[in-house]
N, C-alpha and C. Protein backbone atom coordinates (compact mmCIF):
# COMPACT_ATOMS: atom_id res chain seq x y z
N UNK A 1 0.84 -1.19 0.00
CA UNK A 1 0.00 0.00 0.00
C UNK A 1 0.88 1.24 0.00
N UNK A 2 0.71 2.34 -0.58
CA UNK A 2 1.13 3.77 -1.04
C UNK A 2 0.63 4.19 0.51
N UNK A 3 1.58 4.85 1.24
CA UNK A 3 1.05 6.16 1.66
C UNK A 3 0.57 7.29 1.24
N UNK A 4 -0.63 7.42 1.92
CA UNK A 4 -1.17 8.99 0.98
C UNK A 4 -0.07 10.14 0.72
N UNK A 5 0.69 10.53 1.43
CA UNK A 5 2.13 11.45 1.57
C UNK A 5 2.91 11.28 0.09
N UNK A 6 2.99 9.98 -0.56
CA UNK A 6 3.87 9.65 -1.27
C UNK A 6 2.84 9.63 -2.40
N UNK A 7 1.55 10.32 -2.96
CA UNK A 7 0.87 10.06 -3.62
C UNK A 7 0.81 11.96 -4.26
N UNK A 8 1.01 11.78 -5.26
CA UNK A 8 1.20 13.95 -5.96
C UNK A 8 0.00 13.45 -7.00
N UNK A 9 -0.54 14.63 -6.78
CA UNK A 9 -1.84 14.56 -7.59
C UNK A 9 -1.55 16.13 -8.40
N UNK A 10 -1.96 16.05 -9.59
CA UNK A 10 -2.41 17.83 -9.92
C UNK A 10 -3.58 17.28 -11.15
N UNK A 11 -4.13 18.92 -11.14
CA UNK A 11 -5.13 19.08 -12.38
C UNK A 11 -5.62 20.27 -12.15
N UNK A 12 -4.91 21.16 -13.15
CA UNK A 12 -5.40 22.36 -13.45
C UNK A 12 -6.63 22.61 -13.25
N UNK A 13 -7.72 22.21 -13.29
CA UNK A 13 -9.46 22.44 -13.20
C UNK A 13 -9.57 22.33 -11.86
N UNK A 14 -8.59 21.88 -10.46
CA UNK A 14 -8.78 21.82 -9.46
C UNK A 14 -9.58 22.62 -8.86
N UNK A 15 -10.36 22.61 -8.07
CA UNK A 15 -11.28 24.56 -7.41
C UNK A 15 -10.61 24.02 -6.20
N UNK A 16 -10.84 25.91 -5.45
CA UNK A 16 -10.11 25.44 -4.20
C UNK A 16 -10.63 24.33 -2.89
N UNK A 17 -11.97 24.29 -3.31
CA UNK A 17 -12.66 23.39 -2.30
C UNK A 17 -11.68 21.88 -2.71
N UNK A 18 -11.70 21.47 -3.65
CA UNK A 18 -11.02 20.01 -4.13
C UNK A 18 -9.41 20.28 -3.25
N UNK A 19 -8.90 20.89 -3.78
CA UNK A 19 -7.77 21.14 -3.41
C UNK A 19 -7.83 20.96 -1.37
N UNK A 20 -8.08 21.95 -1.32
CA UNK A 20 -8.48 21.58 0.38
C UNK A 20 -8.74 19.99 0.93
N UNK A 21 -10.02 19.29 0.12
CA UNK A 21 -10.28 18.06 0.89
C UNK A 21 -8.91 17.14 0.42
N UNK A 22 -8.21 16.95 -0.71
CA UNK A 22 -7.19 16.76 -1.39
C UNK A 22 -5.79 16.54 -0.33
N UNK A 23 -5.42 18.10 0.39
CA UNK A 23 -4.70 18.25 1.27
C UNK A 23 -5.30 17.13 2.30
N UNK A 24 -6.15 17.84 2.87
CA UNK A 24 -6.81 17.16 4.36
C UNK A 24 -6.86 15.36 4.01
N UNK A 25 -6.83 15.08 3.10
CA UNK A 25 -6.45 13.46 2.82
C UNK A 25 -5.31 13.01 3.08
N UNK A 26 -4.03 14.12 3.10
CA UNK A 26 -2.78 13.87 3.26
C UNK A 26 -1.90 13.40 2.20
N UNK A 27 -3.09 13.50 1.14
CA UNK A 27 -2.23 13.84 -0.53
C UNK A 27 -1.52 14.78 -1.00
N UNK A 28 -0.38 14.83 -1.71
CA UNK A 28 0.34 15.58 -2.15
C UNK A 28 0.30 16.63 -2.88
N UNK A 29 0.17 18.05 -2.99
CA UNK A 29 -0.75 18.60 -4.55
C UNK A 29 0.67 18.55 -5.06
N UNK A 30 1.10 19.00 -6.15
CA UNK A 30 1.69 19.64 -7.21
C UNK A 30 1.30 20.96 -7.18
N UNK A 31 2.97 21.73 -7.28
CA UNK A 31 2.58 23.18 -6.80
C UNK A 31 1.66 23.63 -7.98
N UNK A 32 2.57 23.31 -9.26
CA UNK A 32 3.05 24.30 -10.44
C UNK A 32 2.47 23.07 -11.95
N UNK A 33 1.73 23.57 -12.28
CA UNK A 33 1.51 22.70 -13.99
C UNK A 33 2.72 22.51 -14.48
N UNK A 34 3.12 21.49 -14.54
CA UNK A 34 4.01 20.97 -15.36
C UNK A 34 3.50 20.46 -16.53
N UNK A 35 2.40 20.49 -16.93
CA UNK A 35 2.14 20.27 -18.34
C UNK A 35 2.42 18.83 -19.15
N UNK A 36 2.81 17.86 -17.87
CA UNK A 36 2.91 16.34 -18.16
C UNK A 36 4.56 16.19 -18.03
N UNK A 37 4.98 17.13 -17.78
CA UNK A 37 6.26 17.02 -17.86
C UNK A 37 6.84 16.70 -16.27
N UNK A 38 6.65 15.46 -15.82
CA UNK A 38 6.98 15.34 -14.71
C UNK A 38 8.53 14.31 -14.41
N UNK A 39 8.94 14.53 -14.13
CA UNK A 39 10.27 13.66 -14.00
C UNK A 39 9.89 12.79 -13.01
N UNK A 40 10.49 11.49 -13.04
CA UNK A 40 10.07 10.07 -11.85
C UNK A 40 11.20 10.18 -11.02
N UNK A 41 12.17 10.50 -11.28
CA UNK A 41 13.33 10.75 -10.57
C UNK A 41 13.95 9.44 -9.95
N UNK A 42 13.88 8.27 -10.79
CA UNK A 42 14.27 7.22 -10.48
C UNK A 42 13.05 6.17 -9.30
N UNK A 43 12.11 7.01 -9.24
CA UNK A 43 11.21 5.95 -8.37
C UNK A 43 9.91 5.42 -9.51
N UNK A 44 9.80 4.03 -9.27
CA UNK A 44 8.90 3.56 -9.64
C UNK A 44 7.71 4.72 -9.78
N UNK A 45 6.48 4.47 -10.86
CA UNK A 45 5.44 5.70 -10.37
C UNK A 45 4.17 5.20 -11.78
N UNK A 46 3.35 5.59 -11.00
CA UNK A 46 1.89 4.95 -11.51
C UNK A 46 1.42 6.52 -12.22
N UNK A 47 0.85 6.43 -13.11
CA UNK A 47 0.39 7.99 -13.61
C UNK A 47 -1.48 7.58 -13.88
N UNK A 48 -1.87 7.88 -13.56
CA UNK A 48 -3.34 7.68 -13.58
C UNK A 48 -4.06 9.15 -14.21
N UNK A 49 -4.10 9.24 -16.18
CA UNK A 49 -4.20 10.28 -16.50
C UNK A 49 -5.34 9.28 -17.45
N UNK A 50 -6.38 9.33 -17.28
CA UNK A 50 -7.33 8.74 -18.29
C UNK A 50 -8.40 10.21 -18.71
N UNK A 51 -8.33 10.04 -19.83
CA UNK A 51 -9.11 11.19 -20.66
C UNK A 51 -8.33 12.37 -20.71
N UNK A 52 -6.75 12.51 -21.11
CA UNK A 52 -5.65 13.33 -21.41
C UNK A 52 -5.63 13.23 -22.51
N UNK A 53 -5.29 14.84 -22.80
CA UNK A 53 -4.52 14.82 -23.95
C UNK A 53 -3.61 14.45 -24.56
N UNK A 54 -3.53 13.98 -25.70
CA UNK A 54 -2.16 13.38 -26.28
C UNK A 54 -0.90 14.43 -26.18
N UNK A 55 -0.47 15.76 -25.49
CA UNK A 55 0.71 16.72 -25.91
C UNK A 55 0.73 15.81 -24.31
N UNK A 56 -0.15 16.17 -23.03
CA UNK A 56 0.33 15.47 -21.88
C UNK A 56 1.25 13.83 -21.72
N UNK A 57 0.91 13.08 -22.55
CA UNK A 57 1.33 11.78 -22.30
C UNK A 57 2.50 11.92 -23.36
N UNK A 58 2.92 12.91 -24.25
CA UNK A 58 4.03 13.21 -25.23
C UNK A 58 5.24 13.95 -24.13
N UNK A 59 4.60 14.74 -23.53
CA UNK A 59 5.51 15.53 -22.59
C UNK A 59 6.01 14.11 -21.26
N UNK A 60 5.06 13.69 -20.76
CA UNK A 60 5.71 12.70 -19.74
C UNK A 60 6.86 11.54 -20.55
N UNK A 61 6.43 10.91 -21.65
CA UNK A 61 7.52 10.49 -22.18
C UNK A 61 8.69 11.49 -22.20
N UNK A 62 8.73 12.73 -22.91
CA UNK A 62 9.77 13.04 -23.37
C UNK A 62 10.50 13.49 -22.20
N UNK A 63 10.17 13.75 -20.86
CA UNK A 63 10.92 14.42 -19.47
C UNK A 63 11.43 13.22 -19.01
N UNK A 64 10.44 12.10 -19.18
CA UNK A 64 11.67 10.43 -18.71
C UNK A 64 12.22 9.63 -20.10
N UNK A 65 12.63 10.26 -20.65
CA UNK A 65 13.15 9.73 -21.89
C UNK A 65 14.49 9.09 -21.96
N UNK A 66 14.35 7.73 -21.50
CA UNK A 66 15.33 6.80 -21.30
C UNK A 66 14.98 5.69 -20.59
N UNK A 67 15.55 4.05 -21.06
CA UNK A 67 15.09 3.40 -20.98
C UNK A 67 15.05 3.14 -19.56
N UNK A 68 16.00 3.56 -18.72
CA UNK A 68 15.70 3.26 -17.19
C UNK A 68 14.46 4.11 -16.58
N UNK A 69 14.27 5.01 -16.96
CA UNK A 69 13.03 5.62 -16.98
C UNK A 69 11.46 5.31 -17.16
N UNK A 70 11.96 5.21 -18.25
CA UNK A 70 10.88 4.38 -18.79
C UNK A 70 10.11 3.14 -17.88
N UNK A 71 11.20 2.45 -18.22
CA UNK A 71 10.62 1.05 -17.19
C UNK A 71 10.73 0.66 -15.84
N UNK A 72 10.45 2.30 -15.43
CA UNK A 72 9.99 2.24 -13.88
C UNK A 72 8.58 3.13 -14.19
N UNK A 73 7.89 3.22 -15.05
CA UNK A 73 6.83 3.63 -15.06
C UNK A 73 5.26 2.84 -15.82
N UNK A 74 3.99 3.11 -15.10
CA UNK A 74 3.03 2.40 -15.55
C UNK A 74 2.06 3.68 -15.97
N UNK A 75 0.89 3.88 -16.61
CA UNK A 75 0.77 4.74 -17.68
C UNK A 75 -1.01 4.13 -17.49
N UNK A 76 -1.89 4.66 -16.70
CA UNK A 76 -3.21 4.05 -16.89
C UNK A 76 -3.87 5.24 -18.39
N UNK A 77 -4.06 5.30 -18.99
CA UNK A 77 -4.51 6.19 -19.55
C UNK A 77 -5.50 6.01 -20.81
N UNK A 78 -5.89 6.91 -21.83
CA UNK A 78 -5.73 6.87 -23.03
C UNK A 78 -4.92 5.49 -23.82
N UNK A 79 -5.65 4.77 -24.77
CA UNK A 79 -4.82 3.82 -25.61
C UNK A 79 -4.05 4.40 -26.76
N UNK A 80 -2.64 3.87 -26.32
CA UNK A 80 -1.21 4.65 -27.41
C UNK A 80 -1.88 3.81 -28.44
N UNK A 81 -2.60 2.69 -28.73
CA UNK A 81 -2.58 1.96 -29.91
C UNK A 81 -3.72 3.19 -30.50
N UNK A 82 -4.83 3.23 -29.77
CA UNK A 82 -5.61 4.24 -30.43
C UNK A 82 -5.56 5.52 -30.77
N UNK A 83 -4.48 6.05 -30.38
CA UNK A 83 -3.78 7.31 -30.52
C UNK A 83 -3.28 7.14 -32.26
N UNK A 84 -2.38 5.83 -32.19
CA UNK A 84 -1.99 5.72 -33.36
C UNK A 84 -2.99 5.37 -34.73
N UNK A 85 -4.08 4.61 -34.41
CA UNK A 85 -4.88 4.38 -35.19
C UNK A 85 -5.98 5.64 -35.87
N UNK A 86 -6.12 6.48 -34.71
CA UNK A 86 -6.39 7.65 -35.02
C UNK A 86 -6.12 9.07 -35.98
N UNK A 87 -4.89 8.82 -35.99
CA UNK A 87 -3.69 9.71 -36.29
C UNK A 87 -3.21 9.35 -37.29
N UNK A 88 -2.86 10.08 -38.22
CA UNK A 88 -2.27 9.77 -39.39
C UNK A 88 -0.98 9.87 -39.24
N UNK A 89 0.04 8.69 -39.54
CA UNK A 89 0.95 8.65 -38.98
C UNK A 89 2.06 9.83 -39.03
N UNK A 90 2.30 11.29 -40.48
CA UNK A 90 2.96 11.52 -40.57
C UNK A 90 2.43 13.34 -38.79
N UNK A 91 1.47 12.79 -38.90
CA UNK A 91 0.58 14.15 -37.70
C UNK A 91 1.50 13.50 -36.48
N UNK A 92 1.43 11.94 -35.95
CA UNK A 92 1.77 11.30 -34.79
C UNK A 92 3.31 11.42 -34.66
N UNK A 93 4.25 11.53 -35.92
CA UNK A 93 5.24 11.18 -36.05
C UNK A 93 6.06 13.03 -35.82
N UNK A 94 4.92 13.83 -36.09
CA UNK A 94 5.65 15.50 -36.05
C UNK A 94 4.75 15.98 -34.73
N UNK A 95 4.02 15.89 -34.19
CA UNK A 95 3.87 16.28 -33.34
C UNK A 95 3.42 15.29 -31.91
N UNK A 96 3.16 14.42 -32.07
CA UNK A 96 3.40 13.42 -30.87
C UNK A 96 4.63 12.38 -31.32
N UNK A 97 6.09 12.82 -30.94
CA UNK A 97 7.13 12.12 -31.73
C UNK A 97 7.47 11.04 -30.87
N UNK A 98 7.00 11.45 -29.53
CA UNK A 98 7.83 10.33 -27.99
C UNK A 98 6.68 9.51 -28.07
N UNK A 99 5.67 9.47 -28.49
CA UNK A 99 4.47 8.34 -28.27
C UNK A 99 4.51 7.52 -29.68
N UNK A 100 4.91 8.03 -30.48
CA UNK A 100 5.56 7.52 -32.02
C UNK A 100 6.81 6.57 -32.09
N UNK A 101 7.38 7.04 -31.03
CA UNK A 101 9.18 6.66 -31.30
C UNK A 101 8.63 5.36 -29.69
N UNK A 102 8.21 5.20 -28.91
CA UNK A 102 7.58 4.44 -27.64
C UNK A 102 6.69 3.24 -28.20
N UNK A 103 6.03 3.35 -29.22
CA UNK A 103 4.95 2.37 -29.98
C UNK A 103 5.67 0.72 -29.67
N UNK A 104 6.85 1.01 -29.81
CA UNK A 104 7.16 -0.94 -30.41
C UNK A 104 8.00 -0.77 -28.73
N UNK A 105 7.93 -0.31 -28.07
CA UNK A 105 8.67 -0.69 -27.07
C UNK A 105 7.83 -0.29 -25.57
N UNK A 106 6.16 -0.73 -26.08
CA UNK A 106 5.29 -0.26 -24.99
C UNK A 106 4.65 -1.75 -24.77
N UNK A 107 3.69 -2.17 -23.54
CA UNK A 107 3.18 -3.51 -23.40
C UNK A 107 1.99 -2.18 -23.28
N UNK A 108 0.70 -2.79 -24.14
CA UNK A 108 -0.68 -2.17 -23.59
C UNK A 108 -1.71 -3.09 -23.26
N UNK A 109 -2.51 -3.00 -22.48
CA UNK A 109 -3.29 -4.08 -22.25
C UNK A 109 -4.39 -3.13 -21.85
N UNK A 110 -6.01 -3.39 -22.64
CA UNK A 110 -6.80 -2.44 -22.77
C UNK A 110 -7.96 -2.81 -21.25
N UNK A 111 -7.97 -1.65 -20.34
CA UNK A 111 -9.11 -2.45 -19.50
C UNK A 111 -10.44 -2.43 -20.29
N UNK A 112 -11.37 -3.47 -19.83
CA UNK A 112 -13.02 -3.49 -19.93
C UNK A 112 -13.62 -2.90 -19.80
N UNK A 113 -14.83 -2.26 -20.86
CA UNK A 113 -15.82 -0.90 -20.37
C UNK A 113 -16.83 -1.44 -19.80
N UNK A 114 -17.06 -0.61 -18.84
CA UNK A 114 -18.26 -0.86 -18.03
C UNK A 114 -19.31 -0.54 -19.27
N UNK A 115 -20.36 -1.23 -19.09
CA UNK A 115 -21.56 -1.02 -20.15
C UNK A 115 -22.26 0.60 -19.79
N UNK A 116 -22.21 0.95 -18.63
CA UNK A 116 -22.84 1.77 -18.40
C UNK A 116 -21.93 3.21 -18.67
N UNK A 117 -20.77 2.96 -18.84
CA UNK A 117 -19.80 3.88 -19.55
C UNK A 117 -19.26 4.29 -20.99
N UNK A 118 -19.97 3.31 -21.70
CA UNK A 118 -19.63 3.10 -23.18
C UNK A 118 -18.79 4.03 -24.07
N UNK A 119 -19.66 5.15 -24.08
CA UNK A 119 -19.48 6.43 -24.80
C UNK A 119 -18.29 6.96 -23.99
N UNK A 120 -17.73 6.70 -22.68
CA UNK A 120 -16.42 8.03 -22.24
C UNK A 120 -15.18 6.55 -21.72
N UNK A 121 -15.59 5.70 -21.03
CA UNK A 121 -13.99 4.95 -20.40
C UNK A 121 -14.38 4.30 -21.45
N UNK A 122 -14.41 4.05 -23.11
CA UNK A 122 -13.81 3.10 -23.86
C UNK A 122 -12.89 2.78 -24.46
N UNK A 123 -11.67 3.93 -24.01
CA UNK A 123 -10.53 3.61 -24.53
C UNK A 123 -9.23 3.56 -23.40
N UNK A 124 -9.06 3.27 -22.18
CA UNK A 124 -8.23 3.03 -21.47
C UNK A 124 -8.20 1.75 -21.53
N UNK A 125 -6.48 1.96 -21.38
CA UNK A 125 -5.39 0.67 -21.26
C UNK A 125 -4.66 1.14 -20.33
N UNK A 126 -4.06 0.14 -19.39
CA UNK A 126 -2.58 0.09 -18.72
C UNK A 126 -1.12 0.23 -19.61
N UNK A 127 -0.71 0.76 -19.61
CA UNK A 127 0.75 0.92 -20.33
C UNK A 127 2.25 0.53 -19.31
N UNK A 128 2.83 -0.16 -20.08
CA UNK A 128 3.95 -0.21 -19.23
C UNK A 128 5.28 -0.40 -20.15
N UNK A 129 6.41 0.01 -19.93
CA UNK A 129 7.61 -0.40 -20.80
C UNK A 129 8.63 -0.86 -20.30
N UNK A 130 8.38 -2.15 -20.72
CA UNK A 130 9.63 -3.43 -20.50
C UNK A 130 11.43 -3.17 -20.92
N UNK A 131 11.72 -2.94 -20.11
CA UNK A 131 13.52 -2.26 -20.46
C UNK A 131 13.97 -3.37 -21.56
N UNK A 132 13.38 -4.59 -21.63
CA UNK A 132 13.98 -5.68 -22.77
C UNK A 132 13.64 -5.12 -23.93
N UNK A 133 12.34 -4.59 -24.19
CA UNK A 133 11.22 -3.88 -25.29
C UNK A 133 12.52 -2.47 -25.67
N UNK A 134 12.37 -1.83 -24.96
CA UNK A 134 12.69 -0.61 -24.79
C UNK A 134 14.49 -0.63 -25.33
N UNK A 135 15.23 -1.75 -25.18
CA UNK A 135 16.41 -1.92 -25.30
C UNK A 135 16.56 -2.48 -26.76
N UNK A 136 15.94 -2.84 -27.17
CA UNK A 136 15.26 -2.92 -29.00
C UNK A 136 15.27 -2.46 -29.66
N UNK A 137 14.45 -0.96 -28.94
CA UNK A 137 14.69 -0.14 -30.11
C UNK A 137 15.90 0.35 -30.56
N UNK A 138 15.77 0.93 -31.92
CA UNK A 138 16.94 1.46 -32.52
C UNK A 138 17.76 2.91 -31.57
N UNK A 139 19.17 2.80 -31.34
CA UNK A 139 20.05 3.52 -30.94
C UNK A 139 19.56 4.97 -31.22
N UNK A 140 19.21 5.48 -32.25
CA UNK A 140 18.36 6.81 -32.85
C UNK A 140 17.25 7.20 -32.33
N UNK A 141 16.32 6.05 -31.91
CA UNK A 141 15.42 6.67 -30.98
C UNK A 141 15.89 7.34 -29.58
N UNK A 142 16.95 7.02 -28.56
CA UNK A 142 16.97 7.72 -27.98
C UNK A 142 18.12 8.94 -28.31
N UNK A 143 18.67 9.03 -29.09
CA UNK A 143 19.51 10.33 -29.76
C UNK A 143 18.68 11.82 -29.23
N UNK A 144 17.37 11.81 -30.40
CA UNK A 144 16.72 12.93 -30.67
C UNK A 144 15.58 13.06 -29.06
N UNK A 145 16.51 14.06 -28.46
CA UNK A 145 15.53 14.50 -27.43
C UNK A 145 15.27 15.63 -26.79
N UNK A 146 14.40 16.31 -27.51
CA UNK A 146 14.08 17.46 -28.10
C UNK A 146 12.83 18.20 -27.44
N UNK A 147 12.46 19.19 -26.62
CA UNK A 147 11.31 19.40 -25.67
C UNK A 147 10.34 19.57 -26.63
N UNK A 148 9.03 18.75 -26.73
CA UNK A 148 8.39 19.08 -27.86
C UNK A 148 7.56 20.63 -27.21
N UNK A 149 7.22 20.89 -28.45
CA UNK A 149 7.27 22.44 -29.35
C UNK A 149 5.25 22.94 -29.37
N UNK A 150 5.07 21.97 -30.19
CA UNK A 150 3.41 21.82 -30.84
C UNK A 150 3.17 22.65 -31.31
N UNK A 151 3.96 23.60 -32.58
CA UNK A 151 3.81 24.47 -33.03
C UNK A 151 2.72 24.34 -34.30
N UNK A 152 2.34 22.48 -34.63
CA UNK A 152 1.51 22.63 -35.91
C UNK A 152 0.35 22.48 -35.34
N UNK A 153 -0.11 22.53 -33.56
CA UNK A 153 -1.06 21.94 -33.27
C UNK A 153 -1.65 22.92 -33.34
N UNK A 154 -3.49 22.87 -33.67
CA UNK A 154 -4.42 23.56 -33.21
C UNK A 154 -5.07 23.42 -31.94
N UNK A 155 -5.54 21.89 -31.55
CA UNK A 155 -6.37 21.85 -30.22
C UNK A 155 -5.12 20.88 -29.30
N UNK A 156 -4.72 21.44 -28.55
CA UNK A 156 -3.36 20.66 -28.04
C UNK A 156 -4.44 19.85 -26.77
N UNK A 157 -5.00 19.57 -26.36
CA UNK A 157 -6.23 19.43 -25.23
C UNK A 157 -5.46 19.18 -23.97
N UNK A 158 -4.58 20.10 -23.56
CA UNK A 158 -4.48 20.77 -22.43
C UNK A 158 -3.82 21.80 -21.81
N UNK A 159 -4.16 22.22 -20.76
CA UNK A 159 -4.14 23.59 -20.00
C UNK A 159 -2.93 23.75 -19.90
N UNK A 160 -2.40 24.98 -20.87
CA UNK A 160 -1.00 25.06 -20.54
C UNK A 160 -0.76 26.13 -19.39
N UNK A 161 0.64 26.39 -19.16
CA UNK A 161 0.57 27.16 -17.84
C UNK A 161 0.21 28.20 -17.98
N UNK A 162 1.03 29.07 -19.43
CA UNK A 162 0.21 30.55 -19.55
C UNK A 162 -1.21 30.80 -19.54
N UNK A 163 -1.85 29.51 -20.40
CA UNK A 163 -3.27 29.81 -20.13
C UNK A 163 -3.85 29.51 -19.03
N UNK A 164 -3.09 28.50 -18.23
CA UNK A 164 -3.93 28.88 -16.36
C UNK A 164 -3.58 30.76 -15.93
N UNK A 165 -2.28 30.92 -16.05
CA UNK A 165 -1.80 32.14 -15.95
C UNK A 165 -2.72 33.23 -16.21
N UNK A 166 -3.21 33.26 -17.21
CA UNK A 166 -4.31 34.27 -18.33
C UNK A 166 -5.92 34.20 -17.33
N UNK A 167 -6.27 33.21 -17.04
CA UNK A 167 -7.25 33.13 -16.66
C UNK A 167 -7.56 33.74 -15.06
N UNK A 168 -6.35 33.31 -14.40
CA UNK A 168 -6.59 34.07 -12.88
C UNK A 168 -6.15 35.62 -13.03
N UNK A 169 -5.24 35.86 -13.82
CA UNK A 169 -5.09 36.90 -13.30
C UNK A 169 -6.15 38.27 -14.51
N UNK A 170 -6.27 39.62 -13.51
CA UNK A 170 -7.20 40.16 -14.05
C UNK A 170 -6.80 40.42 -15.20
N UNK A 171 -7.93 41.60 -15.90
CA UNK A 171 -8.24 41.78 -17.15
C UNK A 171 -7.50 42.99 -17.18
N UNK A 172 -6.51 43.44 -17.19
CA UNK A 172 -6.02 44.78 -17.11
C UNK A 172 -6.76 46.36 -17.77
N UNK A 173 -6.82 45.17 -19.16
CA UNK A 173 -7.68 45.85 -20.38
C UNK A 173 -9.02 47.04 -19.88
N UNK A 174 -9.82 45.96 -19.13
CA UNK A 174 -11.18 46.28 -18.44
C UNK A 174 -11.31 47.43 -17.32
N UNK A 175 -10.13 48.12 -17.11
CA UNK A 175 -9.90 49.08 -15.82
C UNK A 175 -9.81 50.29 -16.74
């Protein structure tokens, strides 16, 4: 069992009431949006991001980008297979490049939808990457490691920091 202490939670949409009962659980917040970009820092670590955006699960690859990294981490989320099936590969390959270049060196195993969920949990899987998998790939995949950019994206689907930034603070304009 996890101690609650050893458990960091964030999500920008937090209100402060969540945040409060959150604390008082003896859960961890996350000060600052990192934008998926979280480093594991060598500890094992469970990421429980289901219904994320694909730039979030691009950014957590690319901040542990290496195979020891890698395969101290498990990934409940969004299915990378359906990401790819979705995506036309040359879109997946320029702007989700770490979930592109991760494909052949990921284990996914899709959970079961509840019937009564059909339409929203039908695409989570467990993800995990096997350092044997991961040690496979070609020498070039880990070369290029590069903070992605998302400069061709239009709907990146999530809250980046300037735009939490933009939103609290006032309207200057309006005075």
């Amino acid at each position: 069992q996890v101690p609650p202490g050893r458990c960091s939670l964030f999500d920008p949409a937090f209100s402060a009431q969540e945040t409060a009962a959150l604390g008082q659980l003896g859960l961890r917040l996350l000060p600052d949006n990192e934008e998926g970009k979280h480093d594991i820092e060598g500890s094992a670590t469970l990421f429980y991001m289901v219904h994320c955006g694909k730039a979030l699960y691009n950014n957590l690859l690319w901040r542990n980008w290496s195979a020891g990294a890698l395969s101290k981490m498990v990934i409940i989320g969004n299915s990378f297979k359906g990401i790819e099936e979705r995506l036309l590969s040359r879109i997946l390959e320029r702007d989700y490049s770490y979930i592109a270049k991760v494909l052949k060196g990921t284990e996914e195993v899709a959970l079961p939808a509840h019937p009564r969920y059909l339409d929203t949990f039908n695409d989570t899987s467990v993800h995990w990457f096997p350092v044997q998998k991961l040690k496979e790939l070609s020498p070039e995949v880990w070369d290029f490691a590069e903070e992605p950019t998302y400069q061709h994206c239009d709907n990146l689907e999530i809250i980046r920091k300037e735009d939490r930034a933009d939103r609290q603070s006032p309207d200057r304009s309006l005075q």
